[in-house]
Protein backbone atom coordinates (compact mmCIF):
# COMPACT_ATOMS: atom_id res chain seq x y z
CA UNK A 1 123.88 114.87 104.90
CA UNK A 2 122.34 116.16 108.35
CA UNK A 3 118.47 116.27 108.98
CA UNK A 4 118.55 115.97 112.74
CA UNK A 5 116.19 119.07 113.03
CA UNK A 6 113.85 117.68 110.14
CA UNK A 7 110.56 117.96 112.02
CA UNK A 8 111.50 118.23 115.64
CA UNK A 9 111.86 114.55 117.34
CA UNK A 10 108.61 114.99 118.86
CA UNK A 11 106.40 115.55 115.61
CA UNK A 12 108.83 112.75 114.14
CA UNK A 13 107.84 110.36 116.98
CA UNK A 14 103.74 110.59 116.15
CA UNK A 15 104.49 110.46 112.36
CA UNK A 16 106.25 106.87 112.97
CA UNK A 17 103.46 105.54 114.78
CA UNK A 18 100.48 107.28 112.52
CA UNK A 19 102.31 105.39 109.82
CA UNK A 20 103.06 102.11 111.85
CA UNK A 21 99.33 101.80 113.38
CA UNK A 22 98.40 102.81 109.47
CA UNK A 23 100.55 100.22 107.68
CA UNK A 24 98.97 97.36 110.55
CA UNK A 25 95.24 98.33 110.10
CA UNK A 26 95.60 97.83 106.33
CA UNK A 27 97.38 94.76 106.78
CA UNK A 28 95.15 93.38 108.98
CA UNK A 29 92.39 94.32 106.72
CA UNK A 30 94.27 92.25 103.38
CA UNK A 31 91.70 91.05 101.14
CA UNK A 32 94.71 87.92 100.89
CA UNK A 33 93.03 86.46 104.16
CA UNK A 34 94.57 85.55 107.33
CA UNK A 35 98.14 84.61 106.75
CA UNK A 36 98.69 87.76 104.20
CA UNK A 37 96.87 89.46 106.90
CA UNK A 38 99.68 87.96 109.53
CA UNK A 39 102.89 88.88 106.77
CA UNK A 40 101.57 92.64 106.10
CA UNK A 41 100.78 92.73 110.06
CA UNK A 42 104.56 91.63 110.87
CA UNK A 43 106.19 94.01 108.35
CA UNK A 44 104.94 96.97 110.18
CA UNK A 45 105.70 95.87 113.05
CA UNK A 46 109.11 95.18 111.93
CA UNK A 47 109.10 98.80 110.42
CA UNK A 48 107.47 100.21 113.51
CA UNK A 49 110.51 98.60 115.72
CA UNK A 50 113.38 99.13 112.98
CA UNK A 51 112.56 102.71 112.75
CA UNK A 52 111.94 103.74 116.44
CA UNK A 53 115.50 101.91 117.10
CA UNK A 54 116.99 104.14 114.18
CA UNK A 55 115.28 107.35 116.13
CA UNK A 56 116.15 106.74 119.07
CA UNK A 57 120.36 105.72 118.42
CA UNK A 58 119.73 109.44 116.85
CA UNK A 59 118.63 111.02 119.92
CA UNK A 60 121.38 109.28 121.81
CA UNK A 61 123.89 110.42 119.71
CA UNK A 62 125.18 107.37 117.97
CA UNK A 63 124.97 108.22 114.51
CA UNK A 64 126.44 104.92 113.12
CA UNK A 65 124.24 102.78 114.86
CA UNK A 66 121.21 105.49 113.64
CA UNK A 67 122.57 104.84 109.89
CA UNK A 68 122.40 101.07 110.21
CA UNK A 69 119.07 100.32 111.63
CA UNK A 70 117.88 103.10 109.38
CA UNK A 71 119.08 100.79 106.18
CA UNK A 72 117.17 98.08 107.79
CA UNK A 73 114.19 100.56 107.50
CA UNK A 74 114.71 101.77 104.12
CA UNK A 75 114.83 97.61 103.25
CA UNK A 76 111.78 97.21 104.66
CA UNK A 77 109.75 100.12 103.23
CA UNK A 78 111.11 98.79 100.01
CA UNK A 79 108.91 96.11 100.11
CA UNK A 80 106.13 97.59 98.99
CA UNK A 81 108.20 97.83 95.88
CA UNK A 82 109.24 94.31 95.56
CA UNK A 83 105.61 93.40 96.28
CA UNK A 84 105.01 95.02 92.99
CA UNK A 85 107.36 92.91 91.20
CA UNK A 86 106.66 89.34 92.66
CA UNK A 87 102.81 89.71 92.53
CA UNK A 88 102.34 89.54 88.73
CA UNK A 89 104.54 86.80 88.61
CA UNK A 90 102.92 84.72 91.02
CA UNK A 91 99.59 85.44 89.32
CA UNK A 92 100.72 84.48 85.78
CA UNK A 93 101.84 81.20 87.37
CA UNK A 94 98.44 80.59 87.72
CA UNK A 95 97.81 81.21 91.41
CA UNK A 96 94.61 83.32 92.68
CA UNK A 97 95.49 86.64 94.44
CA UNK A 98 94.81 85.27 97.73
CA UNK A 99 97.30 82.22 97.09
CA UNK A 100 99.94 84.78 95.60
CA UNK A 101 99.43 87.47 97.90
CA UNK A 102 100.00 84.93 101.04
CA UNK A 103 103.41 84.15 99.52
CA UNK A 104 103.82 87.95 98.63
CA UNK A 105 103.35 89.36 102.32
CA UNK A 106 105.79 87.02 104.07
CA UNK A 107 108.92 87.35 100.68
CA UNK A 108 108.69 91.00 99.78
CA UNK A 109 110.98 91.77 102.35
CA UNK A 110 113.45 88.81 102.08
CA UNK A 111 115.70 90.18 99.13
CA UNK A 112 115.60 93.86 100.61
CA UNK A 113 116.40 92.38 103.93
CA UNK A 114 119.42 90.30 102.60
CA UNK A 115 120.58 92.48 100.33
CA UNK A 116 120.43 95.29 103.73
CA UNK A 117 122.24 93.17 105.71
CA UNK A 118 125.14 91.86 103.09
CA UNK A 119 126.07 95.55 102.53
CA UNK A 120 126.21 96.22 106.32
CA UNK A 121 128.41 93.34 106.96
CA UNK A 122 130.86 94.55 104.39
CA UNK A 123 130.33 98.30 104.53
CA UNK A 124 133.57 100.39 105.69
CA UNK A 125 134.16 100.43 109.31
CA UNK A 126 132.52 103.86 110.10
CA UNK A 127 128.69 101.97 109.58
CA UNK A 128 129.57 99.48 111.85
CA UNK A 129 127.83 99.74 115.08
């Protein structure tokens, strides 16, 4: 599937960082306190530098390379779906929100991360990068 003219790279470019800048503000701002604060903060960042690296192995060309950091992407804006699942279950253990959503910030993106990088590393050779 092509979408290399989806937006013009430009327009692309300021979406990324609306979204980045977006995603850190609101993590910074986690009613979870500092160290949920820290986890949300460091997932955007990780998105922020995930998805410009995707972009710009576009630009250049190298679609493989594009396709692989763009899983890593797709793993991380996941997270906001495994946060979903792990949070209830850290609350019915008992734990406040604050306590749960500490853990919460820093695992949500373990699994999708693994589970990203374990399909990489045995994909066909034409994702390899």
């Amino acid at each position: 599937m092509r979408h290399a003219g989806a937006g013009g790279a430009f327009a692309q470019r300021k979406r990324l960082v609306v979204a980045a800048l977006s995603g850190l503000a609101l993590g910074l701002s986690s009613p979870g306190g500092p160290i949920a604060a820290a986890g949300f903060a460091g997932l955007s960042l990780f998105w922020l530098v995930f998805t410009a690296l995707a972009v710009r192995f576009a630009m250049a060309g190298d679609i493989a390379r594009h396709r692989r950091w763009m899983i890593r992407s797709f793993a991380l804006t996941f997270a906001a779906v495994t946060l979903r699942l792990y949070l209830p279950v850290f609350i019915a253990s008992g734990m406040s929100y604050a306590k749960a959503a500490a853990f919460v910030a820093w695992l949500c993106r373990v699994p999708n991360l693994a589970f990203a990088e374990w399909r990489l590393r045995r994909a066909p050779r034409p994702l390899t990068a």
